[in-house]
Structure formats: C-alpha cells, structure tokens
N, C-alpha and C. Protein backbone atom coordinates (compact mmCIF):
# COMPACT_ATOMS: atom_id res chain seq x y z
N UNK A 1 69.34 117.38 92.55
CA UNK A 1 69.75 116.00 92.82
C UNK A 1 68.64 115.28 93.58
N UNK A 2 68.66 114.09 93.50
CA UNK A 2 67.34 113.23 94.37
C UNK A 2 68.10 112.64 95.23
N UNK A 3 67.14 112.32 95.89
CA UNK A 3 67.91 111.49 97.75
C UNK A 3 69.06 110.15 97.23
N UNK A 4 68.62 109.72 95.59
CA UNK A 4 69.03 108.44 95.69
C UNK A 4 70.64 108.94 95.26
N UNK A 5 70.86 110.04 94.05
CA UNK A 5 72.02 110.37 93.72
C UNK A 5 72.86 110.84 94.91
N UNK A 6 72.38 111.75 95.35
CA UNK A 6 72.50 111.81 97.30
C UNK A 6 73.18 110.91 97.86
N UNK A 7 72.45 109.57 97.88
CA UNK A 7 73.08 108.41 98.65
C UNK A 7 74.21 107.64 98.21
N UNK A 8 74.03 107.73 96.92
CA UNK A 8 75.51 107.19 95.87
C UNK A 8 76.56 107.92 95.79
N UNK A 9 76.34 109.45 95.65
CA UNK A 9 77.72 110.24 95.92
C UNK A 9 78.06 110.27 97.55
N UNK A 10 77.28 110.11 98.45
CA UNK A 10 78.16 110.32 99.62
C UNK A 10 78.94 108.33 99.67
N UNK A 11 78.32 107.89 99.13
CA UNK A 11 78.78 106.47 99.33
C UNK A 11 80.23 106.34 98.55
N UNK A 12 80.06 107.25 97.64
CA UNK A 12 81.29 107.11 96.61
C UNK A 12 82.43 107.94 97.65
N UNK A 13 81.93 108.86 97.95
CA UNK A 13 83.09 109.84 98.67
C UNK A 13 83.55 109.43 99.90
N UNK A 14 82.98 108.57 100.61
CA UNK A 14 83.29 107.86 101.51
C UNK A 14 83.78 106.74 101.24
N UNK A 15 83.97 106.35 100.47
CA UNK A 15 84.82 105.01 99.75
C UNK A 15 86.26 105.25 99.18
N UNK A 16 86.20 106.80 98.82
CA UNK A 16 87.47 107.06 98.66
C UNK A 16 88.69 106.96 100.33
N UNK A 17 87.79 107.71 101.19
CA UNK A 17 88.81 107.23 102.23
C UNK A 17 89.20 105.88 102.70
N UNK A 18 88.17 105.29 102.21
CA UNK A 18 88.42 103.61 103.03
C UNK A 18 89.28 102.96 101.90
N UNK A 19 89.41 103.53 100.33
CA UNK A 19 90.40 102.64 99.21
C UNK A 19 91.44 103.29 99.78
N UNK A 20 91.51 104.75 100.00
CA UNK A 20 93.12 104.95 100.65
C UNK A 20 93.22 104.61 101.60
N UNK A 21 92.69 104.67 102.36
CA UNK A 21 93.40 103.50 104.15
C UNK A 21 93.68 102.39 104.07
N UNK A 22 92.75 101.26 102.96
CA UNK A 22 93.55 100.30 102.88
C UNK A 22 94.40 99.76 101.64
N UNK A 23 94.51 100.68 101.08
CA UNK A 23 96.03 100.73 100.29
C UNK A 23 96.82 101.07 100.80
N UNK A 24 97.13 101.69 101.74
CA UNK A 24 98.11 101.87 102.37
C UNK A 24 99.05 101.16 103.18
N UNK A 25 98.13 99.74 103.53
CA UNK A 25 98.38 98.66 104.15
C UNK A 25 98.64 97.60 103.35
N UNK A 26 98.35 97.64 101.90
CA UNK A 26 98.40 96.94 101.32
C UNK A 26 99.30 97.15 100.02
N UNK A 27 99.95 98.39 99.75
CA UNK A 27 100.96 98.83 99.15
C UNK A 27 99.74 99.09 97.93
N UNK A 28 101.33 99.05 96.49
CA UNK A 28 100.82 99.39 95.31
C UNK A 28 100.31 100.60 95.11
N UNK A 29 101.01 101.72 95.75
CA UNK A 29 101.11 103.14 95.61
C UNK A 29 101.67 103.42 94.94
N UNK A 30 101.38 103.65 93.76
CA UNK A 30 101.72 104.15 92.16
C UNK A 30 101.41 105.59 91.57
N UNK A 31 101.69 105.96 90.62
CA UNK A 31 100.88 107.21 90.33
C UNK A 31 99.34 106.87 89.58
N UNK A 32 99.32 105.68 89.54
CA UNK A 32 97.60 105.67 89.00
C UNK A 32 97.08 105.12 90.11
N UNK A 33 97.07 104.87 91.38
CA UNK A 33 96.80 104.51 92.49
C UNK A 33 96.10 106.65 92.85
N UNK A 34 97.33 107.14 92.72
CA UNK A 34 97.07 108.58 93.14
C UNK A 34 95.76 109.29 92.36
N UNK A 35 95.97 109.12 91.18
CA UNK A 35 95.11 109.64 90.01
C UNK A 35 93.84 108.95 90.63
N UNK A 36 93.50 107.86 90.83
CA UNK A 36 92.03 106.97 91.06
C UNK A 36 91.49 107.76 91.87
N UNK A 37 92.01 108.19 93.01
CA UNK A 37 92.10 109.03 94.34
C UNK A 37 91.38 110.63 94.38
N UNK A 38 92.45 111.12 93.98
CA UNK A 38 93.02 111.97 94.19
C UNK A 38 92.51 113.59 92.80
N UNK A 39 92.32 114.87 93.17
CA UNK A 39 92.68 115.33 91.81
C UNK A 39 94.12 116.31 91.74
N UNK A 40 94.78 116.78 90.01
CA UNK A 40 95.22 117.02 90.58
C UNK A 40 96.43 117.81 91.00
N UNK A 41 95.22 118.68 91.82
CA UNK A 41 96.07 119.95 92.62
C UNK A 41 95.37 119.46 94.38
N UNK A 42 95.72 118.06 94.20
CA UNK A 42 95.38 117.65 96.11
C UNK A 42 96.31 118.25 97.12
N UNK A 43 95.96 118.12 98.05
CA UNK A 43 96.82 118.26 99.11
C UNK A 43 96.20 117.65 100.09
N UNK A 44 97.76 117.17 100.88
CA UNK A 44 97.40 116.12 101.87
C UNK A 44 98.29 116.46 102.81
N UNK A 45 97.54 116.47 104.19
CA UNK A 45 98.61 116.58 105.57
C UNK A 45 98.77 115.70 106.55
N UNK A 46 99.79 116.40 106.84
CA UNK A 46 99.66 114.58 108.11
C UNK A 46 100.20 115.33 109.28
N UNK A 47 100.18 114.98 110.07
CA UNK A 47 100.92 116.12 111.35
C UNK A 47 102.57 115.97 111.38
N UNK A 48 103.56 115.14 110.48
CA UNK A 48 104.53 115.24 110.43
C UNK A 48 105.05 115.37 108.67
N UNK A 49 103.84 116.00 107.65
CA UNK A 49 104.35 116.29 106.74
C UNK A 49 103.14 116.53 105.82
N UNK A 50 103.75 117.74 104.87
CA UNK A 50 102.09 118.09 103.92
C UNK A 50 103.29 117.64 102.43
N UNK A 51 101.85 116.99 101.36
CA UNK A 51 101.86 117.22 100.11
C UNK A 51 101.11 117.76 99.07
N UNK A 52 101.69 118.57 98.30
CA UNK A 52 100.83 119.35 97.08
C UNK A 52 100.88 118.91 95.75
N UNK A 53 99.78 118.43 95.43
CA UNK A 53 99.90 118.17 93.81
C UNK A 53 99.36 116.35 93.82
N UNK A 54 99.34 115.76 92.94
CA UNK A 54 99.13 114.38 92.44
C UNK A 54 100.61 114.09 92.00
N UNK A 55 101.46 114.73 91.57
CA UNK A 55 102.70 114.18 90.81
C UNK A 55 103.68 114.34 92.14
N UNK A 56 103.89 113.14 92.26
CA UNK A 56 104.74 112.36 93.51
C UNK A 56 104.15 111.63 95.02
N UNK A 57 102.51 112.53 94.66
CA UNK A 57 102.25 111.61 95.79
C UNK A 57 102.38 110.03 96.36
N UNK A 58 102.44 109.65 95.28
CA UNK A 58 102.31 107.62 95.39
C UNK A 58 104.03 108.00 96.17
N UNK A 59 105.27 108.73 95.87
CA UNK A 59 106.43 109.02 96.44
C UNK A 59 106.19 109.09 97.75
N UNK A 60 106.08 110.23 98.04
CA UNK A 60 105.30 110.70 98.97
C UNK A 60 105.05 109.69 100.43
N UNK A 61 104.31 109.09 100.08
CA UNK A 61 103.46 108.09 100.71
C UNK A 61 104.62 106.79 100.78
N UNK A 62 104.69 105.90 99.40
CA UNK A 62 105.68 105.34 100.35
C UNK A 62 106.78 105.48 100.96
N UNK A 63 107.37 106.76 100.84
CA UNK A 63 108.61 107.08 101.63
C UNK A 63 108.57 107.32 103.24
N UNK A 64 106.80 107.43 103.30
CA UNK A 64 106.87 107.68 104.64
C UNK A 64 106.53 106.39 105.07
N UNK A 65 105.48 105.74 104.91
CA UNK A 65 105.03 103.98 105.13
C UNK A 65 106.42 103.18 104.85
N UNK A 66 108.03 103.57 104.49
CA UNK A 66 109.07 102.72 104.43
C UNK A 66 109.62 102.48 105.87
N UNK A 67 109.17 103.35 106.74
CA UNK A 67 109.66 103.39 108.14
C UNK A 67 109.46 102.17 108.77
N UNK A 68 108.45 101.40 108.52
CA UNK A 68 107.73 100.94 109.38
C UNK A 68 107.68 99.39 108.37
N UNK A 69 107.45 98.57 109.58
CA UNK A 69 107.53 97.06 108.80
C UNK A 69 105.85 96.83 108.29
N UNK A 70 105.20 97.26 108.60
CA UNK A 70 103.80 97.07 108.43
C UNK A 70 102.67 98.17 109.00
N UNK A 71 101.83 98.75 108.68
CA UNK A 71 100.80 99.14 109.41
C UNK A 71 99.27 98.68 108.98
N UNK A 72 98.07 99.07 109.81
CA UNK A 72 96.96 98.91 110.27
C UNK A 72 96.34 100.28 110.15
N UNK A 73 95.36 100.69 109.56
CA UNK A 73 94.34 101.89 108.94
C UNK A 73 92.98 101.00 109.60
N UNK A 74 92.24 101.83 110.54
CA UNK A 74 90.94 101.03 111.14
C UNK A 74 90.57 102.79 111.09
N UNK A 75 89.32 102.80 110.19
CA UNK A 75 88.31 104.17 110.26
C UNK A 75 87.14 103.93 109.97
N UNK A 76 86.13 105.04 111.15
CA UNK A 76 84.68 104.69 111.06
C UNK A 76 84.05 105.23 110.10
N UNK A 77 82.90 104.74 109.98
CA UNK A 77 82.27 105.73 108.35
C UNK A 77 82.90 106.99 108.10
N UNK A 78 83.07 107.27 107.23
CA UNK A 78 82.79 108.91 106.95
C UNK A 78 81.18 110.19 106.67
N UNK A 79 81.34 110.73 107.33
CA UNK A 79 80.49 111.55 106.90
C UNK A 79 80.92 112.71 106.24
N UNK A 80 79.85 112.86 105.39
CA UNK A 80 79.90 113.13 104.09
C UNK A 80 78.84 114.25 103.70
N UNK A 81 79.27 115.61 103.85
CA UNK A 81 78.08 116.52 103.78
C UNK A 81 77.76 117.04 102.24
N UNK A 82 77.34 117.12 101.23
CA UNK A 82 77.33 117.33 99.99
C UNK A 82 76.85 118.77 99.50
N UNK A 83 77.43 119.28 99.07
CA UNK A 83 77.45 121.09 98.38
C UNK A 83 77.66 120.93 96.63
N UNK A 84 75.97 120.39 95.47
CA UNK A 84 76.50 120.26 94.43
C UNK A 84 77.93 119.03 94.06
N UNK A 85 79.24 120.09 93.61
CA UNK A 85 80.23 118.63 92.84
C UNK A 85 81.05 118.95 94.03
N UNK A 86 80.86 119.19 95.38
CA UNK A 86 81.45 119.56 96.38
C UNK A 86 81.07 118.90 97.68
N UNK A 87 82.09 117.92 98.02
CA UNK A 87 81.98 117.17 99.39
C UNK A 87 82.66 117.67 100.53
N UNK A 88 82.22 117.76 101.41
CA UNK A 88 83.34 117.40 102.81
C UNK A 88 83.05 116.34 103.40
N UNK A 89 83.99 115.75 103.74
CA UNK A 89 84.47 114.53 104.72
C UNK A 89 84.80 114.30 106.15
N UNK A 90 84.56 113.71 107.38
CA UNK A 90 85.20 113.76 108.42
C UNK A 90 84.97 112.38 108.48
N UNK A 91 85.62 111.84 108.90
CA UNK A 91 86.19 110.44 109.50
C UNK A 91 87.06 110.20 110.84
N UNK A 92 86.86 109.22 111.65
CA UNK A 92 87.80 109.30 113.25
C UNK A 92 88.84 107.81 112.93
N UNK A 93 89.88 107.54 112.94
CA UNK A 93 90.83 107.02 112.71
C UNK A 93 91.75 106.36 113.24
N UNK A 94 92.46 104.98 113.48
CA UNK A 94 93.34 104.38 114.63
C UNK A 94 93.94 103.85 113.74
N UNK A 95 95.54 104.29 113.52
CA UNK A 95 96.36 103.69 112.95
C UNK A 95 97.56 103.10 114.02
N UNK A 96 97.55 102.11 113.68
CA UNK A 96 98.89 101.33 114.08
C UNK A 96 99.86 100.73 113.27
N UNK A 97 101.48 101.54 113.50
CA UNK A 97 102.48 101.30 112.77
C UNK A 97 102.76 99.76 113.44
N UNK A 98 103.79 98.97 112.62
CA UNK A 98 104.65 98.31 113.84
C UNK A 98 106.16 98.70 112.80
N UNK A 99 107.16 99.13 114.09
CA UNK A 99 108.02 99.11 113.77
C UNK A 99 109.07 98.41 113.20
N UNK A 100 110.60 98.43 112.83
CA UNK A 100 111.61 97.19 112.02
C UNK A 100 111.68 96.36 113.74
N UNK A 101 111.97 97.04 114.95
CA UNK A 101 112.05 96.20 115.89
C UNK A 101 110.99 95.90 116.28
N UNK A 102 109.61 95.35 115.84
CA UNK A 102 108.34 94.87 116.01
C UNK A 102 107.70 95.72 117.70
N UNK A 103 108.05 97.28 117.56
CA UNK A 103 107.21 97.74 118.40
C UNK A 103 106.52 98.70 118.15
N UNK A 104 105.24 98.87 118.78
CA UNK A 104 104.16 99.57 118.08
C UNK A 104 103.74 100.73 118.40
N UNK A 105 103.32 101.39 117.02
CA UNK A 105 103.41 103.28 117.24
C UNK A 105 101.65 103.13 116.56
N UNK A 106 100.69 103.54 117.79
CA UNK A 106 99.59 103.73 117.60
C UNK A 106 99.21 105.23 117.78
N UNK A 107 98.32 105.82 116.98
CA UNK A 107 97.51 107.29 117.06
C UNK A 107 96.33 106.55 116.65
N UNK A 108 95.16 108.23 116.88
CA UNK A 108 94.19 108.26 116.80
C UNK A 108 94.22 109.40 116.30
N UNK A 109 93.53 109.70 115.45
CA UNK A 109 93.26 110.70 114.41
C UNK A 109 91.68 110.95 113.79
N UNK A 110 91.80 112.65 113.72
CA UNK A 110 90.44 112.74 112.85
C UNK A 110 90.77 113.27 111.52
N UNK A 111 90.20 112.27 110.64
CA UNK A 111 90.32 113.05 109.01
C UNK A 111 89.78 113.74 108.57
N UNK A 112 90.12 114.76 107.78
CA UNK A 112 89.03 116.06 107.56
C UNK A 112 89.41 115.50 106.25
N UNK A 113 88.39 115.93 104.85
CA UNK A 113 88.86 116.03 103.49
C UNK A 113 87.87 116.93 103.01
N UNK A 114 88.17 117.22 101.88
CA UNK A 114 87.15 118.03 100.67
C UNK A 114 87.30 116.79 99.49
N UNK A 115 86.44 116.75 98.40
CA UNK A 115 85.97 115.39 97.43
C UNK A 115 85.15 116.91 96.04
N UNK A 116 85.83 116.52 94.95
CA UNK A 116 85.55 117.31 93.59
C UNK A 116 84.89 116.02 92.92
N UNK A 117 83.63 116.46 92.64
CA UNK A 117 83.24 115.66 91.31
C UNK A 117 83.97 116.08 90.18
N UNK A 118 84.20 115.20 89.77
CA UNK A 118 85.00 115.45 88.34
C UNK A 118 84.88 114.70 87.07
N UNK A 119 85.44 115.04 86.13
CA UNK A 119 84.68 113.93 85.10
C UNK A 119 85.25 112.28 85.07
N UNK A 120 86.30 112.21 85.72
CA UNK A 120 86.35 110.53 86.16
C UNK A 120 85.78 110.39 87.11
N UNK A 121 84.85 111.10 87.74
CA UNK A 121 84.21 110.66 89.26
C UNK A 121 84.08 111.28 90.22
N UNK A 122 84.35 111.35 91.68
CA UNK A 122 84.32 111.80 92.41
C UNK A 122 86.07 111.75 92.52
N UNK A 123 86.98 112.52 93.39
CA UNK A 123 88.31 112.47 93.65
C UNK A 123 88.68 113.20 94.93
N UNK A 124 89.01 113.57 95.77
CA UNK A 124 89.71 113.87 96.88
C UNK A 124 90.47 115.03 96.71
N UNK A 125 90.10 116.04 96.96
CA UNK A 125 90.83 117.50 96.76
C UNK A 125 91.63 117.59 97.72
N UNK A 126 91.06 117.79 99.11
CA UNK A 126 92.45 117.81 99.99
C UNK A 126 91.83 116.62 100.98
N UNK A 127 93.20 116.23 101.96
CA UNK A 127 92.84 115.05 102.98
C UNK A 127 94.38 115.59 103.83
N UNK A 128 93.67 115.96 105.47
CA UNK A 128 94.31 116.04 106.50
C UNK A 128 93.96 115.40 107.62
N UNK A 129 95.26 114.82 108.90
CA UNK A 129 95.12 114.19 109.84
C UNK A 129 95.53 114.93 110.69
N UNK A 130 94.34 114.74 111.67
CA UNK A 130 94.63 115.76 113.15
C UNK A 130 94.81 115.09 114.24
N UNK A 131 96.02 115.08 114.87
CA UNK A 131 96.05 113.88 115.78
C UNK A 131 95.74 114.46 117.17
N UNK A 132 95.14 113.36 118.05
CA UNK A 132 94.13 113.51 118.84
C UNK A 132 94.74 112.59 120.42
N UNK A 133 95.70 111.45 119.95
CA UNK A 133 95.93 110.52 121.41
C UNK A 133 97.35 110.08 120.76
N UNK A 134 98.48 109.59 120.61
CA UNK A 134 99.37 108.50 120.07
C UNK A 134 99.73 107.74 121.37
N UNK A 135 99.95 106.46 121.60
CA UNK A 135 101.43 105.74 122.17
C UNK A 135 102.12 105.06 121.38
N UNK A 136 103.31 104.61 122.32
CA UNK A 136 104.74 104.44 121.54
C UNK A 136 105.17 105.28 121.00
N UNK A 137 106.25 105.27 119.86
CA UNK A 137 107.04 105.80 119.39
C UNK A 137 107.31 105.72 118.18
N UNK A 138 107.34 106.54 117.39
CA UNK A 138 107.43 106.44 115.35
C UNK A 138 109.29 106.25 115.25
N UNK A 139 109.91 106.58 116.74
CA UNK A 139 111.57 105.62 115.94
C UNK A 139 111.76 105.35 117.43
N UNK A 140 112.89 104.18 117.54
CA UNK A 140 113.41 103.68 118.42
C UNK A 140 114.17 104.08 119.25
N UNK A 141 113.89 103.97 120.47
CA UNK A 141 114.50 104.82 121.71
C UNK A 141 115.83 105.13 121.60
C-alpha cells in the first residue's frame, strides 16, 4: 500500500464512526443504514447492552435511542491503526441524552472498533463503548 491509500483508508474508517454518531442523532436507522456501516457478523457493545449480527441492528439501536427525547454524539478523531483489510479504531466520546422530562444523562466514553475491508468498502466489524465519567440519570428518579 502507499502512504496515500494509507491516508484514504484510515479516513474512510474513521468516517464510519462519525456517520454512526451522527445518525444516531439524526434517526433513519434502517437495515440499509446498518449494511452501509456495518458487516455482517458485527458486534456492538454498549455498557448496558451487546448486539450480534447486522439483522436487527437498525432494531436494536432504535429501541434503545426511544428512551430519550433527543441525544448529542460529540467524538474526537479516530485513530486508526491499519493491518492490510484490517483496521482498529479508538475514539474518546461525550454523549448527551436529554430525557422525556427534559433532564440530562451525559457520559464520556472511549470507543474501541475493528473495520473489514470488504468488497462494498470498508465496514465496521465490531464497535464497543467503555464508559469512563456519566452524570445524571438514563431514567427518572
């Protein structure tokens, strides 16, 4: 590979986390939302729930984002170490829910992922959140 393919696949693989953070905020979690993403035998964790597979994730996801009247995905670059059709990912993360009674459930999180080249592209093998600080509360007192 040359420095420049280099610079385009980590750019690509790092773009996958920032289309899922802000889709997430922005809905339209579908199963071809997942597929764009995702490959798939993904897996994804969160510190209050793991998923396996591509078929249900777009489920998945909004069943858990239904809690909440709105949230906020703010993450710094990713870095992006490259092994061949093989990425890893780390990213540092501040999400803020707001709740149905407009009060707010903030964490801080670090994202770990793995990224498969594949023949639609690059895709997201696994993606986990390690949480690191929260305040507030994810339900009402």
């Amino acid at each position: 590979m040359t420095a420049e393919s280099d610079l385009s696949s980590r750019a690509e693989v790092g773009a996958l986390l920032d289309r899922y953070l802000l889709d997430l905020d922005g809905g339209g979690l579908d199963e071809a939302w997942a597929r764009s993403l995702f490959t798939e035998d993904a897996v994804v964790a969160f510190p209050v729930g793991r998923h396996e597979g591509v078929e249900g994730l777009a489920a998945f996801h909004r069943t858990a984002l239904a809690k909440f009247a709105s949230t906020q995905h703010l993450n710094s670059p990713a870095v992006v170490e490259l092994d061949g059709d093989r990425a890893e990912l780390r990213a540092n993360l501040v999400s803020t829910q707001v709740r149905p009674d407009g009060a707010l459930f903030t964490t801080g999180t670090r994202a770990d992922g793995v990224a498969s080249r594949t023949a639609s592209g690059w895709r997201l093998r696994s993606l986990s959140f390690h949480l690191i600080w929260s305040t507030g509360s994810p339900h009402p007192a």
